[in-house]
PDB file of N, CA and C in Angstrom:
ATOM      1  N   UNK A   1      17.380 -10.651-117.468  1.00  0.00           N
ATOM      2  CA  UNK A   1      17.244 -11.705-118.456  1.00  0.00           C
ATOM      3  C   UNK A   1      18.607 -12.245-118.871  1.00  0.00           C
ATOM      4  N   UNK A   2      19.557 -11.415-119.167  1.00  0.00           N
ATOM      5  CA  UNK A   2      21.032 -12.092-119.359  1.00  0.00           C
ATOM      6  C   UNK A   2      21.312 -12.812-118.278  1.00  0.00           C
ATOM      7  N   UNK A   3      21.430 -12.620-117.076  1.00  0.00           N
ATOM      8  CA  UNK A   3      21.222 -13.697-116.236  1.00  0.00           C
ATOM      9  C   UNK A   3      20.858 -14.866-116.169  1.00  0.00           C
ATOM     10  N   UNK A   4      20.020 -14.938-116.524  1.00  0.00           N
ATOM     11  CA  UNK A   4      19.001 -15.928-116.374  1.00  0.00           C
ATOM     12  C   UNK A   4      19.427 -16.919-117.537  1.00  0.00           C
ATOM     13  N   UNK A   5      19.896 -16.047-118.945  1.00  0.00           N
ATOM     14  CA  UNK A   5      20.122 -17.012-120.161  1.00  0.00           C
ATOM     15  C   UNK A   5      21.613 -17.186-119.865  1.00  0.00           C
ATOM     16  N   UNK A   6      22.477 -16.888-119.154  1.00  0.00           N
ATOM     17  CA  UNK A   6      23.836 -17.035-118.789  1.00  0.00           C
ATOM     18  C   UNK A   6      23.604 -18.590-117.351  1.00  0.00           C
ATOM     19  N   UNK A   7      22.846 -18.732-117.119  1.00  0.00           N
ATOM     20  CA  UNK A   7      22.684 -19.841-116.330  1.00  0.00           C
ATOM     21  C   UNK A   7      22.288 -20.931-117.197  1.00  0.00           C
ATOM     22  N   UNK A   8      21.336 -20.927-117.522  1.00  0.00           N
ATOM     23  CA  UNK A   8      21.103 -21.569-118.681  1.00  0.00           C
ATOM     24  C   UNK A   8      21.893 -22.247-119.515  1.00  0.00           C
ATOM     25  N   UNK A   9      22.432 -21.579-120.410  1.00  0.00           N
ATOM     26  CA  UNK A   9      23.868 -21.520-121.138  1.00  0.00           C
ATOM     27  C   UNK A   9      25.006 -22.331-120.647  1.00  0.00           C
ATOM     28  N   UNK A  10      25.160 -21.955-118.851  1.00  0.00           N
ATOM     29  CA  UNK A  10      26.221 -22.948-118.349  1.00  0.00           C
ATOM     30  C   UNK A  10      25.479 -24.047-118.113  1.00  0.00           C
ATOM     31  N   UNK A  11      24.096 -23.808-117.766  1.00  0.00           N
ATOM     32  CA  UNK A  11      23.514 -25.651-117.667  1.00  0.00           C
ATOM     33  C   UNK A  11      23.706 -26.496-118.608  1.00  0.00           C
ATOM     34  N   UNK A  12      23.400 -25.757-119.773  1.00  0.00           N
ATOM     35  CA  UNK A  12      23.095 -26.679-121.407  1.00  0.00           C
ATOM     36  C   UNK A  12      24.597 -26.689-121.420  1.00  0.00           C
ATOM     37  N   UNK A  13      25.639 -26.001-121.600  1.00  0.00           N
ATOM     38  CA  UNK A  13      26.642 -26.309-121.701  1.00  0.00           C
ATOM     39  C   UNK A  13      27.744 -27.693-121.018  1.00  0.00           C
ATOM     40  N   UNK A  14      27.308 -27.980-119.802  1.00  0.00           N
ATOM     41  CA  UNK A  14      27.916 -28.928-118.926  1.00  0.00           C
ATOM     42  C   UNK A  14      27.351 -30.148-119.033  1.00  0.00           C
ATOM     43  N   UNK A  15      25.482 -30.094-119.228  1.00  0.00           N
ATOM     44  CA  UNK A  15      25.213 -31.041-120.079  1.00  0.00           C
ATOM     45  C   UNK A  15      26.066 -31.973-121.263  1.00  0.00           C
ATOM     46  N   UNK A  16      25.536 -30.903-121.900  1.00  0.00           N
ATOM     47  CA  UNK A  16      26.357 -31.474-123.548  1.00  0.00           C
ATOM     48  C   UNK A  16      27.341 -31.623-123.724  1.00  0.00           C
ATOM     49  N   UNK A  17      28.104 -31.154-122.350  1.00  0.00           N
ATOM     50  CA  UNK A  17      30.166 -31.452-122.928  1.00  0.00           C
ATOM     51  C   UNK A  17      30.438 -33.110-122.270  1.00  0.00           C
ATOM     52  N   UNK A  18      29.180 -32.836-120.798  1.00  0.00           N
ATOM     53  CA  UNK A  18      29.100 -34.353-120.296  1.00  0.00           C
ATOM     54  C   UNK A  18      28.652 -35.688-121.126  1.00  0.00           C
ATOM     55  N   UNK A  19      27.665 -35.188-121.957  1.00  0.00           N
ATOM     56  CA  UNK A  19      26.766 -36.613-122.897  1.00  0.00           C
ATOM     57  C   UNK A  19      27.531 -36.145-124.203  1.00  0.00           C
ATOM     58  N   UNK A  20      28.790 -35.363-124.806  1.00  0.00           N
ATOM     59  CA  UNK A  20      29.467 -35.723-125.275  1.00  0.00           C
ATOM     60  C   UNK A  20      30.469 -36.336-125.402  1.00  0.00           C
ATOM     61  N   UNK A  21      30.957 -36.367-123.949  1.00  0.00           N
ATOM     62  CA  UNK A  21      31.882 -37.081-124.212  1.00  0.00           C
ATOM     63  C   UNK A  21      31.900 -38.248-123.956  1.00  0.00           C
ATOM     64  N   UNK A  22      30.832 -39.273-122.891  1.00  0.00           N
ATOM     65  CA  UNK A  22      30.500 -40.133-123.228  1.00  0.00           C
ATOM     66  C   UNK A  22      30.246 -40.984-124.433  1.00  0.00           C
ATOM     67  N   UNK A  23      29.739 -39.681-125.370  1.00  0.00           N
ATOM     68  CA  UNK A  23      29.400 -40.924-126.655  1.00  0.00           C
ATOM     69  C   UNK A  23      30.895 -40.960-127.807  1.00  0.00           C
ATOM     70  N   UNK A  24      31.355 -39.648-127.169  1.00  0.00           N
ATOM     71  CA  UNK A  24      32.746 -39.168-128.165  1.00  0.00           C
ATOM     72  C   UNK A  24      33.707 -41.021-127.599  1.00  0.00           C
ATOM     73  N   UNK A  25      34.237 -40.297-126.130  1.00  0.00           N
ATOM     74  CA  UNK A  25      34.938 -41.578-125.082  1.00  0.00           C
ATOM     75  C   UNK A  25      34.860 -42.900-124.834  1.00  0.00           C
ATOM     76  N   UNK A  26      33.389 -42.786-124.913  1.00  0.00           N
ATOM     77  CA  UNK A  26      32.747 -43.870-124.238  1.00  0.00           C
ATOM     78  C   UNK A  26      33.340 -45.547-124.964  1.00  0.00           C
ATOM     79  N   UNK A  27      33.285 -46.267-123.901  1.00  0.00           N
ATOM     80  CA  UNK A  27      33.400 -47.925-124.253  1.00  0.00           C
ATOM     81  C   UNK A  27      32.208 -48.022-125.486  1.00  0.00           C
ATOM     82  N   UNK A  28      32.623 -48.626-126.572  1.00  0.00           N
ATOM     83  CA  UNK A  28      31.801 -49.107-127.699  1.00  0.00           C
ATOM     84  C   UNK A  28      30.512 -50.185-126.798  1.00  0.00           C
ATOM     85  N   UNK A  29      30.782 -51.019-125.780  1.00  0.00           N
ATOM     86  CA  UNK A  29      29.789 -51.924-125.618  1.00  0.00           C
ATOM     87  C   UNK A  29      28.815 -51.197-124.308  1.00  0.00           C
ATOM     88  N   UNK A  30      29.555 -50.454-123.702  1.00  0.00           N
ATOM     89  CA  UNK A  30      28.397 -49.781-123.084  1.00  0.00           C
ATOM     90  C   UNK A  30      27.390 -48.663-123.985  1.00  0.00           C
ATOM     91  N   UNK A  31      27.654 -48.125-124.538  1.00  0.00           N
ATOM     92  CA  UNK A  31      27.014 -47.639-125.709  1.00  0.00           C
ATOM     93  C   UNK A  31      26.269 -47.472-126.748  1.00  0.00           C
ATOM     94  N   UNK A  32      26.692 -49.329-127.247  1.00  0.00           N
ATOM     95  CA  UNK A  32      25.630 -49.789-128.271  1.00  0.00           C
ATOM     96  C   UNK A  32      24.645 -50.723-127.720  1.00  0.00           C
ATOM     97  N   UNK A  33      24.938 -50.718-126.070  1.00  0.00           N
ATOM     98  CA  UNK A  33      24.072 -51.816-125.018  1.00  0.00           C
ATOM     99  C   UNK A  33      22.562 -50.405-124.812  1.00  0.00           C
ATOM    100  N   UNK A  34      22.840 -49.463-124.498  1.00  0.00           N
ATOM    101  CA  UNK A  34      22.041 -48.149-124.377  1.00  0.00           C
ATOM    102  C   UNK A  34      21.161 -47.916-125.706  1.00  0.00           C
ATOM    103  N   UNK A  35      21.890 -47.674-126.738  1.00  0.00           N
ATOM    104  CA  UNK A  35      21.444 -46.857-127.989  1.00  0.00           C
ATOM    105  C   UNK A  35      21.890 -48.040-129.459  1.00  0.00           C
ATOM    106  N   UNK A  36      20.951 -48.328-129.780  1.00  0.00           N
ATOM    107  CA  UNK A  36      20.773 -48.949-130.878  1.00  0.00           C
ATOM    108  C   UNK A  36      21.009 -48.463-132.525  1.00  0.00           C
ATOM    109  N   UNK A  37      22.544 -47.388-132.489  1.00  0.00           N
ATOM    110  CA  UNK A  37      22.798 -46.725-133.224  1.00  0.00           C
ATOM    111  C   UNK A  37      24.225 -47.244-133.769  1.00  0.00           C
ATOM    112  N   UNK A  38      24.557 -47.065-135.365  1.00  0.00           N
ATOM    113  CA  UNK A  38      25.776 -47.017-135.652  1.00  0.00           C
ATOM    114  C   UNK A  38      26.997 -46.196-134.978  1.00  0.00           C
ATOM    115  N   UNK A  39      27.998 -46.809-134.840  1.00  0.00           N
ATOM    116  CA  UNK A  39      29.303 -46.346-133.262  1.00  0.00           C
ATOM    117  C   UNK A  39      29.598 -44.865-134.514  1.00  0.00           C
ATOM    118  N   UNK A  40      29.817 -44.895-135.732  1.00  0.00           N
ATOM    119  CA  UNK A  40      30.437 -43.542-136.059  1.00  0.00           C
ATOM    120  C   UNK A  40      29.441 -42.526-135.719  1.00  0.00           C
ATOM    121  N   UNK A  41      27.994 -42.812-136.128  1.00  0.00           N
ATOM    122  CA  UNK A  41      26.953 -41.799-136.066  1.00  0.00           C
ATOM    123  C   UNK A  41      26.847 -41.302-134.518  1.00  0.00           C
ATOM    124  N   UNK A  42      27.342 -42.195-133.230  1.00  0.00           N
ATOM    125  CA  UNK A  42      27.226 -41.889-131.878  1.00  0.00           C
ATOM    126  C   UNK A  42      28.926 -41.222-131.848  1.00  0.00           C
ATOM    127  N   UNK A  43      29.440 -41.140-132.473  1.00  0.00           N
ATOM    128  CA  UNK A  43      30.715 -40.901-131.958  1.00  0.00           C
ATOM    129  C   UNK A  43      30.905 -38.729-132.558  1.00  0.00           C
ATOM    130  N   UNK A  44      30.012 -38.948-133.784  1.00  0.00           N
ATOM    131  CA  UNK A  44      29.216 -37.678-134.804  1.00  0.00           C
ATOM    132  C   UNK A  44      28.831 -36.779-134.028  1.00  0.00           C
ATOM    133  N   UNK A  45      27.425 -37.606-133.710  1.00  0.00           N
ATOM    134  CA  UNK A  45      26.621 -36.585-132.181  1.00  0.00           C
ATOM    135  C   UNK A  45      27.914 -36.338-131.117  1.00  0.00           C
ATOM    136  N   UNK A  46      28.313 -37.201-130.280  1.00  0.00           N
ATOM    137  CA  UNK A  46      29.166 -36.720-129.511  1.00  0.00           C
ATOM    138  C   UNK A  46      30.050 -35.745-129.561  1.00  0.00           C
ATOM    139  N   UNK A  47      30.625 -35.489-130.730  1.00  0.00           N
ATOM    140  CA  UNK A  47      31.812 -34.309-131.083  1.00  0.00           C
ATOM    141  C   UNK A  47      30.604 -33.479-131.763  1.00  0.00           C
ATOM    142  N   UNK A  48      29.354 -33.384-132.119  1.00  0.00           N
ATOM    143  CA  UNK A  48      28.268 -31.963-132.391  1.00  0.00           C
ATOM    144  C   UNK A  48      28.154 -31.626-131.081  1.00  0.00           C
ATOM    145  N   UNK A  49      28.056 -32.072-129.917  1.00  0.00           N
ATOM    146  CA  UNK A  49      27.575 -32.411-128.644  1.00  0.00           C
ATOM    147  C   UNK A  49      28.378 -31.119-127.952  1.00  0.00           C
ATOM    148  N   UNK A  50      29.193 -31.424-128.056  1.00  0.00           N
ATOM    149  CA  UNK A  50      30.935 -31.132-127.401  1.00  0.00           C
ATOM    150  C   UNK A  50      31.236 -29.549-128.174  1.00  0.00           C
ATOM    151  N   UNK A  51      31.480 -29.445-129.251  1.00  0.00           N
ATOM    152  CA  UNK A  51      30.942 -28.389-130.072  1.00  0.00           C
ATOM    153  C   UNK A  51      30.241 -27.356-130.050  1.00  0.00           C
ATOM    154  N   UNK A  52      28.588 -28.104-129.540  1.00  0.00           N
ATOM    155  CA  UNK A  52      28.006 -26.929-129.457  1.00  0.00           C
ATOM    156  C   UNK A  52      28.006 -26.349-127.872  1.00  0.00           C
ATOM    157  N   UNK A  53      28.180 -26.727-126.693  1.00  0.00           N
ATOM    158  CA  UNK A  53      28.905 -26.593-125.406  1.00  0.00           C
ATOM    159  C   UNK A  53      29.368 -25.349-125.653  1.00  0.00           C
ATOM    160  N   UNK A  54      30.487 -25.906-126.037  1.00  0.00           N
ATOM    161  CA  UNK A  54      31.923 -24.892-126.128  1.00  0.00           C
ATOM    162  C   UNK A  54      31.289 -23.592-127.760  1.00  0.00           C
ATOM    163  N   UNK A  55      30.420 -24.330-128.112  1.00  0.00           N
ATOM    164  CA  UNK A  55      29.630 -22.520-128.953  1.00  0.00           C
ATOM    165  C   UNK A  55      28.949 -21.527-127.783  1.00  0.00           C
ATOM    166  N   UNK A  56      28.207 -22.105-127.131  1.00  0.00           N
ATOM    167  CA  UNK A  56      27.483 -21.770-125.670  1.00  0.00           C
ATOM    168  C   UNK A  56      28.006 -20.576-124.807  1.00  0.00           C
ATOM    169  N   UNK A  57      29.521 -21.004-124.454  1.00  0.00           N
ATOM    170  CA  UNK A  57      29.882 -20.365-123.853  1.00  0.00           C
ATOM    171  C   UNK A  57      31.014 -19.440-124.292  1.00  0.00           C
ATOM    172  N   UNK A  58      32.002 -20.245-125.183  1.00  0.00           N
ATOM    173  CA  UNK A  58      33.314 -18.993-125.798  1.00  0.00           C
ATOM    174  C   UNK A  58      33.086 -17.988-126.142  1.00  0.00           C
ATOM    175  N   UNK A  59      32.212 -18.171-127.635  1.00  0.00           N
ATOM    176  CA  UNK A  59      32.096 -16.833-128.164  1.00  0.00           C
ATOM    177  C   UNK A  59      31.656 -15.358-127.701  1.00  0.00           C
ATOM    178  N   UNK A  60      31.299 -15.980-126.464  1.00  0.00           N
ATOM    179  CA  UNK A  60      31.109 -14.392-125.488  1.00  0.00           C
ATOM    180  C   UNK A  60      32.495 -13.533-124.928  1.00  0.00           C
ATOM    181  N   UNK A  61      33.321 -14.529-125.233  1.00  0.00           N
ATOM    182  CA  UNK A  61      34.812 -14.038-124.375  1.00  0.00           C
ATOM    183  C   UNK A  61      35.334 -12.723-125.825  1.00  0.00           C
ATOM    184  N   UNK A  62      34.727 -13.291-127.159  1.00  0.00           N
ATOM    185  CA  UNK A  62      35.183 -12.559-128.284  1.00  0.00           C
ATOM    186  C   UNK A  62      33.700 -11.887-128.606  1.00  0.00           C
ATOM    187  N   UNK A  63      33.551 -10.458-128.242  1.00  0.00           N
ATOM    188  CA  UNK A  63      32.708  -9.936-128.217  1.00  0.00           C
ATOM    189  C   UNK A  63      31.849 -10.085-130.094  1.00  0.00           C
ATOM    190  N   UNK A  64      32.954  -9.563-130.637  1.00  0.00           N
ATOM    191  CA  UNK A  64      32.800  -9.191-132.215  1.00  0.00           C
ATOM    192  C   UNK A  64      31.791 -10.991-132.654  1.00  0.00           C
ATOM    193  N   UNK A  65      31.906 -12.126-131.870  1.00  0.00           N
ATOM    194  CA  UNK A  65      31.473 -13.273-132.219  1.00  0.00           C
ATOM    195  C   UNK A  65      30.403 -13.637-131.496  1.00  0.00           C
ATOM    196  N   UNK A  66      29.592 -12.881-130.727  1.00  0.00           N
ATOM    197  CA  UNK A  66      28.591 -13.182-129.577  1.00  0.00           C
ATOM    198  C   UNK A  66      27.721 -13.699-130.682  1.00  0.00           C
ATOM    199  N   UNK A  67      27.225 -13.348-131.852  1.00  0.00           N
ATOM    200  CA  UNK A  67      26.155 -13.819-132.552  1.00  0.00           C
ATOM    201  C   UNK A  67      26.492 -15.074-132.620  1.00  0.00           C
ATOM    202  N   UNK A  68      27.329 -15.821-132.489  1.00  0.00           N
ATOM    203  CA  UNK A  68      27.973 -17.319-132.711  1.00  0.00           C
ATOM    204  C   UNK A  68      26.786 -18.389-131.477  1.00  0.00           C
ATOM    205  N   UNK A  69      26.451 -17.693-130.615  1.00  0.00           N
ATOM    206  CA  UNK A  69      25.507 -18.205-129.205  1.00  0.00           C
ATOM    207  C   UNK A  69      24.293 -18.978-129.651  1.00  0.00           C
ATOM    208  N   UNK A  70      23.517 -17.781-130.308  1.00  0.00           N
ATOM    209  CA  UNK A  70      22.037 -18.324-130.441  1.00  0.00           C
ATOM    210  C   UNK A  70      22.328 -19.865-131.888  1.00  0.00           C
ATOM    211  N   UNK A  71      23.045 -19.215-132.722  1.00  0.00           N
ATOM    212  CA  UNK A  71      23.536 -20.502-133.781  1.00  0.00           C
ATOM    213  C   UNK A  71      23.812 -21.512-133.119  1.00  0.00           C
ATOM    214  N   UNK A  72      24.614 -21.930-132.387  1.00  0.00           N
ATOM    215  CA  UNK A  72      25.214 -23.010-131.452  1.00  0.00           C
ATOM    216  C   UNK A  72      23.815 -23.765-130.960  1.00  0.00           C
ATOM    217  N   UNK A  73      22.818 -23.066-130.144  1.00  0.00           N
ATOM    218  CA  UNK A  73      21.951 -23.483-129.530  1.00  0.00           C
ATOM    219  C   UNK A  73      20.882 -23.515-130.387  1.00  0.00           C
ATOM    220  N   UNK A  74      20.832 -23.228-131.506  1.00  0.00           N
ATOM    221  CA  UNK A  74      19.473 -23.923-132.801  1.00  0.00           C
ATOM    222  C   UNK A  74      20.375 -25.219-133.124  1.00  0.00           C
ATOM    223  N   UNK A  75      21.596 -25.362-133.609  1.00  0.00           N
ATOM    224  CA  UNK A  75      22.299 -26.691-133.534  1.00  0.00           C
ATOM    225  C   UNK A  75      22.132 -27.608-132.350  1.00  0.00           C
ATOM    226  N   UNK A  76      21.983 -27.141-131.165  1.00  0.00           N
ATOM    227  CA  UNK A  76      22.302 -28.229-130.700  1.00  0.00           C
ATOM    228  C   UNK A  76      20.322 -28.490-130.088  1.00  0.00           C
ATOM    229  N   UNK A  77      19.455 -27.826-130.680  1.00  0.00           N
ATOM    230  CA  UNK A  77      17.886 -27.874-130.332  1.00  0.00           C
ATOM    231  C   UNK A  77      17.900 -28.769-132.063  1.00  0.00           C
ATOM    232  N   UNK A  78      18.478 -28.739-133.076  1.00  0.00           N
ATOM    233  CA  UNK A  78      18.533 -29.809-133.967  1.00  0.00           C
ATOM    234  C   UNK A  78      18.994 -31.164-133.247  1.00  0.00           C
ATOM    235  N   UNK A  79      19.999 -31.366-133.025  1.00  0.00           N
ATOM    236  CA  UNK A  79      20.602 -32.793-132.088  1.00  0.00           C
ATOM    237  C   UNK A  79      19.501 -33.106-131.077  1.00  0.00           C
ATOM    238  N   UNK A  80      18.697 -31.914-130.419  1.00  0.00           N
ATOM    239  CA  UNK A  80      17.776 -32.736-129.530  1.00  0.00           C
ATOM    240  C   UNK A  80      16.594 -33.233-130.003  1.00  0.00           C
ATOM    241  N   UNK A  81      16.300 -32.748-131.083  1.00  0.00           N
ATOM    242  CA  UNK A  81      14.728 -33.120-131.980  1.00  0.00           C
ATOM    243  C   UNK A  81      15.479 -34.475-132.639  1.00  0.00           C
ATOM    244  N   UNK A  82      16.251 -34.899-132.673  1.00  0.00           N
ATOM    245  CA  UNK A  82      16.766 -36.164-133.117  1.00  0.00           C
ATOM    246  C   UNK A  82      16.721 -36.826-132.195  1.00  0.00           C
ATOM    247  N   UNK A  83      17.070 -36.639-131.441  1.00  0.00           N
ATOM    248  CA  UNK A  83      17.287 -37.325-129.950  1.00  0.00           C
ATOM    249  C   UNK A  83      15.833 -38.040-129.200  1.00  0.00           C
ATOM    250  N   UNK A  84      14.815 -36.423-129.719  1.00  0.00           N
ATOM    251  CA  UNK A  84      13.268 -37.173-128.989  1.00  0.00           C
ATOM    252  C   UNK A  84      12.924 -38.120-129.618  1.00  0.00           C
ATOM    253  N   UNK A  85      13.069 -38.104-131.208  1.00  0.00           N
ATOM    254  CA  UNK A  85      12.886 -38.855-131.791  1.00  0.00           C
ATOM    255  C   UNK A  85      12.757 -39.749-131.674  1.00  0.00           C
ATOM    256  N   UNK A  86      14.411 -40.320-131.598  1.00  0.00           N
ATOM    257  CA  UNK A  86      14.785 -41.544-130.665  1.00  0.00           C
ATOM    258  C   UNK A  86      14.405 -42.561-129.831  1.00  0.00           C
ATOM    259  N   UNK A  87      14.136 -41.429-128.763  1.00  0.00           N
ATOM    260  CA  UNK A  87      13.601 -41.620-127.677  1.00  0.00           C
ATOM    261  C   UNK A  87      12.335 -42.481-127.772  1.00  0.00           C
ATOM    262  N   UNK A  88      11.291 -41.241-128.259  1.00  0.00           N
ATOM    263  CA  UNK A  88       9.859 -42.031-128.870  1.00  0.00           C
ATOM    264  C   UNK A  88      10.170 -43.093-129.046  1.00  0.00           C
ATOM    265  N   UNK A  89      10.831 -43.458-130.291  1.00  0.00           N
ATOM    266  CA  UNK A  89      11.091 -45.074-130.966  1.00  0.00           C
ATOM    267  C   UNK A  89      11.177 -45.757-129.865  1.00  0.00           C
ATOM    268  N   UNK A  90      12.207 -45.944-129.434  1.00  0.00           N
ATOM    269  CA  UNK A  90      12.761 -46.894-128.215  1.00  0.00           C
ATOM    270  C   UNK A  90      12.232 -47.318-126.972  1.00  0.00           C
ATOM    271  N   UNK A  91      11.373 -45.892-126.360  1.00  0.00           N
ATOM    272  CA  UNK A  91      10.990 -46.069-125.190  1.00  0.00           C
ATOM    273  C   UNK A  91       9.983 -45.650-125.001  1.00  0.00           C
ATOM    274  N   UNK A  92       8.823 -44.643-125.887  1.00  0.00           N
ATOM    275  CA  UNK A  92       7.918 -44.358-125.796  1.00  0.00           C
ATOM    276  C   UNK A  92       7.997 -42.346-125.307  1.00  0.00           C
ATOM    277  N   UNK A  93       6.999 -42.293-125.158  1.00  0.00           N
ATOM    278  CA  UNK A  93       6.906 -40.749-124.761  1.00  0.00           C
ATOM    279  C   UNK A  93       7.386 -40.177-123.528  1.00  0.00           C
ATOM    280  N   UNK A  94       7.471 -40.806-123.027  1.00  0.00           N
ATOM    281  CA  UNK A  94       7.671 -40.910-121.511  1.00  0.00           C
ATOM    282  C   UNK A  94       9.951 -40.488-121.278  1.00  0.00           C
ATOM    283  N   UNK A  95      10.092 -41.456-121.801  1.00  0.00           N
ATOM    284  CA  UNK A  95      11.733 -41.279-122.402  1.00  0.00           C
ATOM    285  C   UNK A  95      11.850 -39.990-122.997  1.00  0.00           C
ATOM    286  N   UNK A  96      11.181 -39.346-123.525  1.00  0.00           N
ATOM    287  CA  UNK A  96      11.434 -38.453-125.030  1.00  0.00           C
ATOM    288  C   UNK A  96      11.391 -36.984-123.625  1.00  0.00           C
ATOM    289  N   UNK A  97      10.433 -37.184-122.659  1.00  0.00           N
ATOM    290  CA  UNK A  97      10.201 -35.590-122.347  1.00  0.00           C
ATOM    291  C   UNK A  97      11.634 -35.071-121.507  1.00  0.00           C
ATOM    292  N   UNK A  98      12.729 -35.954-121.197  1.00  0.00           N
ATOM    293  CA  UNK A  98      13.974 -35.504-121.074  1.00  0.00           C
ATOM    294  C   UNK A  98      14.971 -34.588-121.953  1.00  0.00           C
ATOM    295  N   UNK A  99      15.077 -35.161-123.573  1.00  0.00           N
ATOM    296  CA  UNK A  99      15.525 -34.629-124.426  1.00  0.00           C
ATOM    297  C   UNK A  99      15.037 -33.133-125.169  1.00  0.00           C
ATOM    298  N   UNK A 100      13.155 -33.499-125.010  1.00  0.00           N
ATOM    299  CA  UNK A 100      12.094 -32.604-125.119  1.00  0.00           C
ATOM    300  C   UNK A 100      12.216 -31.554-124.635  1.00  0.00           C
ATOM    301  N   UNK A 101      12.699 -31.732-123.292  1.00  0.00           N
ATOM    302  CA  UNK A 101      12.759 -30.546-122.305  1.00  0.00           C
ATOM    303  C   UNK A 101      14.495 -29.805-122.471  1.00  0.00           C
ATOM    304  N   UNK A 102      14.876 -30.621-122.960  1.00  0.00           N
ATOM    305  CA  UNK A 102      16.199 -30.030-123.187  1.00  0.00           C
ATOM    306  C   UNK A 102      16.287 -29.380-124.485  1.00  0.00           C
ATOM    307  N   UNK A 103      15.501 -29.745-125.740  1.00  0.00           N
ATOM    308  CA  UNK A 103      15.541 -28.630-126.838  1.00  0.00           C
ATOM    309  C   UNK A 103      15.046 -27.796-126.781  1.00  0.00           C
ATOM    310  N   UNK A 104      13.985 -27.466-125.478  1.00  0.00           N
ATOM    311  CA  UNK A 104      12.955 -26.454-125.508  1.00  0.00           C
ATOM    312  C   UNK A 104      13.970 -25.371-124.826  1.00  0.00           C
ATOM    313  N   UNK A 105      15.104 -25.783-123.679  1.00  0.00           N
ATOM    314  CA  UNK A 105      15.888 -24.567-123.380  1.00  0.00           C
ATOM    315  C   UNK A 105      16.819 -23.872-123.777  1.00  0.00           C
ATOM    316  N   UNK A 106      17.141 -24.965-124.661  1.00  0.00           N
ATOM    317  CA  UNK A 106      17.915 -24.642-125.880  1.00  0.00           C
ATOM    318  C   UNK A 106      17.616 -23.616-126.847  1.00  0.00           C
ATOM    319  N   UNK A 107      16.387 -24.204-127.119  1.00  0.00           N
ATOM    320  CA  UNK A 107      15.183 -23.173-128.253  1.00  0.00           C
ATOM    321  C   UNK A 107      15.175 -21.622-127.208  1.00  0.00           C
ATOM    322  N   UNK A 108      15.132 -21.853-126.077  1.00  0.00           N
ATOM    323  CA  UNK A 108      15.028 -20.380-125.160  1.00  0.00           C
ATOM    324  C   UNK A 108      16.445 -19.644-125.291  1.00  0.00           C
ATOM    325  N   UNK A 109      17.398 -20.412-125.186  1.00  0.00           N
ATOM    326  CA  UNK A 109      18.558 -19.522-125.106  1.00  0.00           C
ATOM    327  C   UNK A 109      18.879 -19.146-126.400  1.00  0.00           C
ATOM    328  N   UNK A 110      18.778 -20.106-127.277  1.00  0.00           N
ATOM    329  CA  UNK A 110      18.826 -19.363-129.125  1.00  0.00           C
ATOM    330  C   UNK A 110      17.972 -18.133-129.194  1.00  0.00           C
ATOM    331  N   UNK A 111      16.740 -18.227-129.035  1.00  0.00           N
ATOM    332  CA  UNK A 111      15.728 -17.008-128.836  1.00  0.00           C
ATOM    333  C   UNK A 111      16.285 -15.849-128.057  1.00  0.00           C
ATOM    334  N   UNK A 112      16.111 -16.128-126.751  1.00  0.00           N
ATOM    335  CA  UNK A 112      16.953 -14.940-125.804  1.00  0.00           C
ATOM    336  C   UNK A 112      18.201 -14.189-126.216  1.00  0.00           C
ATOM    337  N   UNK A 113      19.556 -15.020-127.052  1.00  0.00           N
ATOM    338  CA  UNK A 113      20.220 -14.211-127.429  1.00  0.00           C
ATOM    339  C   UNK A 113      20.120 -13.679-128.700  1.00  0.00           C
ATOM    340  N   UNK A 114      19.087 -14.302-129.384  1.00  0.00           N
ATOM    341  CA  UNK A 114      18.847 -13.444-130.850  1.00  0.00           C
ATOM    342  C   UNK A 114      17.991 -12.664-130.333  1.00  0.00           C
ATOM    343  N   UNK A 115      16.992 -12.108-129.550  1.00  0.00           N
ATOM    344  CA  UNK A 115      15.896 -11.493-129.677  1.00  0.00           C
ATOM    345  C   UNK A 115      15.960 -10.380-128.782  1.00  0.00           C
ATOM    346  N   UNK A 116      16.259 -10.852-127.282  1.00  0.00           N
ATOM    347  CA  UNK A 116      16.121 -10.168-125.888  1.00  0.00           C
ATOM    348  C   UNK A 116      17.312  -9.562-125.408  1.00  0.00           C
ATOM    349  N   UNK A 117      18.062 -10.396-125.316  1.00  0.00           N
ATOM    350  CA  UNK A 117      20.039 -10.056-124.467  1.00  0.00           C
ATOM    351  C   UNK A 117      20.928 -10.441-125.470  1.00  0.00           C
ATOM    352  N   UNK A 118      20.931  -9.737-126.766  1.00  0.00           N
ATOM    353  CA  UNK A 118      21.835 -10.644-127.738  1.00  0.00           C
ATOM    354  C   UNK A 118      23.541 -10.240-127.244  1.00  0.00           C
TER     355      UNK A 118
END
């Protein structure tokens, strides 16, 4: 099972450092052409984004901080329930089961290291 949530972990992690920094980096007009959001509130998510990544994976290097894992990944399964949200609005249900599916592994790896392989 640590395995398994250590893959995981680097998936969600490379994710979120990638669609952070897009929204952190990113050109203002490609951005607000996509997402119909205020540029500070996309620029917010992007550095929570980026953040919780790098919660994902460091705090394992500092043993005494491993509990820091499953926190990171209820934060960043908050950013994705915003996100379906979103989604819904904009594009319907259909859009949303991307983000959907991404808080749900999120929600697994928070679980897994609080519960199973902490």
């Amino acid at each position: 099972m640590n395995r398994v949530l250590w893959a995981f972990q680097g998936l969600l992690a490379g994710l979120f450092v990638f669609a952070g920094a897009f929204k952190l980096f990113g050109l203002m007009e490609q951005m607000t052409q996509q997402m119909s959001l205020p540029l500070p509130l996309l620029r917010f998510v992007g550095a929570a984004e980026i953040l919780g990544a790098l919660g994902l994976i460091l705090p394992r290097a500092v043993p005494s901080k491993s509990w820091l894992i499953p926190l990171a990944a209820a934060g960043l399964v908050l950013v994705m329930i915003g996100a379906t949200v979103l989604s819904t609005m904009a594009g319907g249900w259909k859009m949303a089961l991307f983000p959907a599916g991404t808080g749900l592994l999120a929600a697994f790896v928070s679980w897994g290291r609080w519960k199973v392989a902490p």
